[in-house]
Protein backbone atom coordinates (compact mmCIF):
# COMPACT_ATOMS: atom_id res chain seq x y z
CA UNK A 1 21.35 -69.73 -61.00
CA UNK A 2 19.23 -67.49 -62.55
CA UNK A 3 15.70 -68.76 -63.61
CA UNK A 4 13.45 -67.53 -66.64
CA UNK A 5 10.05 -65.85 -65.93
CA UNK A 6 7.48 -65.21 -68.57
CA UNK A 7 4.82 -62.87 -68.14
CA UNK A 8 2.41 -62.98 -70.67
CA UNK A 9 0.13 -59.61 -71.30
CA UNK A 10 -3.71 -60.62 -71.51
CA UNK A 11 -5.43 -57.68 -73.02
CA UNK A 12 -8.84 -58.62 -72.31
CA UNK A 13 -8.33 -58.94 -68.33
CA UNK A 14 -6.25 -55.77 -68.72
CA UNK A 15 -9.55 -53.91 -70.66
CA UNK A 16 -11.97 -55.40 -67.63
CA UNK A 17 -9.39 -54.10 -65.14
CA UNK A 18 -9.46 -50.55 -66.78
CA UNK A 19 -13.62 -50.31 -66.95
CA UNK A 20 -14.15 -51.70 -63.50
CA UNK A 21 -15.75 -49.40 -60.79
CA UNK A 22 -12.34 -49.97 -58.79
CA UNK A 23 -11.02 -48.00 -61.22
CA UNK A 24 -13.98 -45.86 -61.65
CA UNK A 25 -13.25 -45.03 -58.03
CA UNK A 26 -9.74 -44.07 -58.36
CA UNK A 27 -10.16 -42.04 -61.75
CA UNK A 28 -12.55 -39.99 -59.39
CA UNK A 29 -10.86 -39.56 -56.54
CA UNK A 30 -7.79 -37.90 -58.28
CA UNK A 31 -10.14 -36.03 -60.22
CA UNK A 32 -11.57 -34.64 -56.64
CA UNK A 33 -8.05 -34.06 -55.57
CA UNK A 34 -6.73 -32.38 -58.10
CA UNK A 35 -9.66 -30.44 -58.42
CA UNK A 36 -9.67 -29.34 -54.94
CA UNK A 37 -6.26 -28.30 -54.74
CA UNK A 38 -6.67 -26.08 -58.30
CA UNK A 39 -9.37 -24.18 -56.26
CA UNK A 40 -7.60 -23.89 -53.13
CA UNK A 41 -4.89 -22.33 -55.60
CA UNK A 42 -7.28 -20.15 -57.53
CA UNK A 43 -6.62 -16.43 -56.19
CA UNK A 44 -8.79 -14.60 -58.69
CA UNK A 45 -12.42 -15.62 -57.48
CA UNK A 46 -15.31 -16.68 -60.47
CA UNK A 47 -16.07 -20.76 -60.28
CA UNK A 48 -12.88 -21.72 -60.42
CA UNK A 49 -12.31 -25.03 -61.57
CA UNK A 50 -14.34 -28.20 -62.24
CA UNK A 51 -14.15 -31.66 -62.72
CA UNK A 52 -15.47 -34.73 -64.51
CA UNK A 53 -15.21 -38.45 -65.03
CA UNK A 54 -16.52 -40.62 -67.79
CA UNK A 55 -15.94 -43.94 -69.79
CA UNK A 56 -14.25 -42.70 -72.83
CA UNK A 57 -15.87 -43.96 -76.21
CA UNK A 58 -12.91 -42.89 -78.08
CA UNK A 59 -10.97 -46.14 -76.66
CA UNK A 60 -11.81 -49.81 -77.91
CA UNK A 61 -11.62 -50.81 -74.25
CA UNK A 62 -13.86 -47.99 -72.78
CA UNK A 63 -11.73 -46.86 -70.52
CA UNK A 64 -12.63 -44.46 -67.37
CA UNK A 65 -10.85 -41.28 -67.44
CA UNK A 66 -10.98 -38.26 -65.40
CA UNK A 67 -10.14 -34.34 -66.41
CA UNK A 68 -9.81 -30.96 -64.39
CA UNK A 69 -10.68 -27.80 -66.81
CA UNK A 70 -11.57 -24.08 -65.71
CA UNK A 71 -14.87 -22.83 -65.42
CA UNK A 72 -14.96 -19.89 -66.13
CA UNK A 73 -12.50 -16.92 -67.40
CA UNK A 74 -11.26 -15.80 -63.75
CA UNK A 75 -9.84 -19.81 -63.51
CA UNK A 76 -8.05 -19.37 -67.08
CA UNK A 77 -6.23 -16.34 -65.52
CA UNK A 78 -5.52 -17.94 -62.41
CA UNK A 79 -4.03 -21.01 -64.36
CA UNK A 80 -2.18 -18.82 -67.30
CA UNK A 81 -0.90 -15.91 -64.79
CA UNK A 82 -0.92 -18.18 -61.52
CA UNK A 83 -0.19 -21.92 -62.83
CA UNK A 84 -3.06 -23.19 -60.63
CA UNK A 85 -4.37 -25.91 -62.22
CA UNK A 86 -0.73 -27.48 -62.90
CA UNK A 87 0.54 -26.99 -59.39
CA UNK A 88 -2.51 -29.12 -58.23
CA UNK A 89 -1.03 -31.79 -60.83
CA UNK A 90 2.57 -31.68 -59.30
């Protein structure tokens, strides 16, 4: 026989799980990843790419998150002409 389970969503545990430094940690991490690989792709010189990590005051829960962006105009070509940037993502 088959037996119910209930899982009930607690949002406030959920918000302290997404502003703890664990996750901190992780948001960073992938941001260093990605951002490495985007510059190991980058083929056209200049700074390349660049990352950052913040807790975001546009959520109520103040969420950590974590972007890649180019640095400069020799990273824009190497993402528009080269896809750089989104073959670090995939």
């Amino acid at each position: 026989m088959a037996s119910e389970i209930r899982i009930e969503f607690i949002g406030e545990g959920f918000g302290e799980i997404l502003r703890s430094d664990g996750t901190r940690s992780l948001v960073q991490e992938t941001a260093d990843q990605i951002c490495d690989r985007a510059n190991a792709n980058n083929s056209r010189g200049g700074k390349g790419f660049t990352k950052s990590v913040e807790q975001s005051a546009r959520y109520k829960n103040r969420r950590w998150i974590g972007w890649v962006t180019t640095a400069d105009k020799k990273a824009v070509e190497a993402e528009t002409e080269d896809g750089a940037l989104t073959r670090a993502v995939l």
